[in-house]
Protein backbone atom coordinates (compact mmCIF):
# COMPACT_ATOMS: atom_id res chain seq x y z
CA UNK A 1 -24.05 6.41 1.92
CA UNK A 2 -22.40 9.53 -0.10
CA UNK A 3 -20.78 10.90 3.22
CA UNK A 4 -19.51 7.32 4.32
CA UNK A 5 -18.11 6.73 1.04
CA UNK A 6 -16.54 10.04 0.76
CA UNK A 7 -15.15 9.22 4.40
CA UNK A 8 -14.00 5.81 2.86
CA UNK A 9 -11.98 7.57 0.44
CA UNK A 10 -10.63 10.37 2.76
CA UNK A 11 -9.25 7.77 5.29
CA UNK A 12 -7.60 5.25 2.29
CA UNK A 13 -5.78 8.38 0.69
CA UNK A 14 -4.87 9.47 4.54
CA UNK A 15 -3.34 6.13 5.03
CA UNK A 16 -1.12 6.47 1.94
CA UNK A 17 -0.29 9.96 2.90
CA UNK A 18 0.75 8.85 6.51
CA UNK A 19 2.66 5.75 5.72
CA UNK A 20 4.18 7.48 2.33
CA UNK A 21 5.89 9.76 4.95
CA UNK A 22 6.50 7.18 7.70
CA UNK A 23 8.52 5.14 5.21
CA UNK A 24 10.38 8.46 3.82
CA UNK A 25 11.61 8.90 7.23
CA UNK A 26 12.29 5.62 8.46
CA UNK A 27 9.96 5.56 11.52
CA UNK A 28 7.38 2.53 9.75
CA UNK A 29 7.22 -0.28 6.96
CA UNK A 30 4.20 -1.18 5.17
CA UNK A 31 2.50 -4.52 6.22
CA UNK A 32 0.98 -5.14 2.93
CA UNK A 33 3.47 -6.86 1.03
CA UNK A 34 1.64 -6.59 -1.99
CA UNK A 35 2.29 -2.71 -1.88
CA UNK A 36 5.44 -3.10 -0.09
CA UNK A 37 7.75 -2.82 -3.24
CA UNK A 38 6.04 0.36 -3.92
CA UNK A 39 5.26 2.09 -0.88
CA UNK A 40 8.43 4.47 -0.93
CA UNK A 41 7.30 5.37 -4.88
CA UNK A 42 4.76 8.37 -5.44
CA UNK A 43 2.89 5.63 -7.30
CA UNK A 44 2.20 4.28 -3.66
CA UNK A 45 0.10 7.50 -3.11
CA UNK A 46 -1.72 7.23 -6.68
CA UNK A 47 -2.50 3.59 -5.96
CA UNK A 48 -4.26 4.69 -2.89
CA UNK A 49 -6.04 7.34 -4.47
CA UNK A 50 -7.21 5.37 -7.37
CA UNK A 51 -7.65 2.02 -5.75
CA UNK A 52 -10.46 4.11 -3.25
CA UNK A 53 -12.18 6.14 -5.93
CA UNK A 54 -12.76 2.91 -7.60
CA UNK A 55 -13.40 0.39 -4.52
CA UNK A 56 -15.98 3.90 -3.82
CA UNK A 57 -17.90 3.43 -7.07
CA UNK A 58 -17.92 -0.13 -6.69
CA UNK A 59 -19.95 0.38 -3.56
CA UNK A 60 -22.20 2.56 -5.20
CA UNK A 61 -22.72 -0.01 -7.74
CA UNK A 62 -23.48 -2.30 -5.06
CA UNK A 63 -25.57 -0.03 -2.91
CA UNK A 64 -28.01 0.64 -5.85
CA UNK A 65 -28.99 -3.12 -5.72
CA UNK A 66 -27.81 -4.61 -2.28
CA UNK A 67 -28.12 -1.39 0.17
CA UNK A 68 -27.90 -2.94 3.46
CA UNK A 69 -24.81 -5.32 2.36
CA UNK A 70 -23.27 -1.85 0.65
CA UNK A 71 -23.49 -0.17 4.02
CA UNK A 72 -22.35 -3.15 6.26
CA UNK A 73 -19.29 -3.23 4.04
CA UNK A 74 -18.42 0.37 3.67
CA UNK A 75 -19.26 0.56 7.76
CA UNK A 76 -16.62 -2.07 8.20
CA UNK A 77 -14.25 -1.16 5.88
CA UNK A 78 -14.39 2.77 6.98
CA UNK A 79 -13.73 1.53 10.45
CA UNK A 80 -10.85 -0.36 9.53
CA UNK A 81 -8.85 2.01 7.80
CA UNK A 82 -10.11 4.84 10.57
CA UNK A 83 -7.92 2.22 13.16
CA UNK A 84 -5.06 2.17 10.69
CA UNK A 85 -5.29 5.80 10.07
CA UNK A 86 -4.97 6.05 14.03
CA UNK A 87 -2.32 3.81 14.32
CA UNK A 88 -0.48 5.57 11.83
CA UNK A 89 -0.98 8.50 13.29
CA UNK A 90 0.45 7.37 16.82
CA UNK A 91 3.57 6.42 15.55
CA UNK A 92 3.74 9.68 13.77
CA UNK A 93 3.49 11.71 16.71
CA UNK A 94 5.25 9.73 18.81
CA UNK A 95 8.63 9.96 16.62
């Protein structure tokens, strides 16, 4: 559960990192319009950062208690951000 988390985290700050410089160079927008009034500010990238060290050790918290439901919502959510991670990642290297 450590590594998945860890993974969790990697991909969420990745995502911030990726669109953070998509957005700097005019080649994406952010779909979240909840973050899209900050998404050009380096408080965009802290947000990330923060936001998945926290939504981490809220899974922990969960995982002590409800294991299975921890890891059937860190599996999902790790997948989801891997396919937005990718997705960033095409656009980046197709521009």
């Amino acid at each position: 559960m450590k590594y998945l988390l860890g993974l969790l985290v990697g991909f969420e700050i990745a995502d911030g990192v990726l669109t953070y410089f998509l957005i700097k160079n005019g080649l994406g927008h952010e779909a979240n319009p909840f973050l899209q009034s900050i998404v050009g500010d380096v408080n965009f990238i802290i947000l990330k950062v923060v936001g998945g060290l926290i939504c981490a050790l809220i899974l922990w918290d969960v995982h002590r208690r409800l294991p299975r439901i921890a890891f059937i919502i860190t599996s999902f959510f790790t997948v989801f951000y891997a396919l937005i991670v990718s997705w960033n990642l095409s656009i980046f290297v197709m521009a």
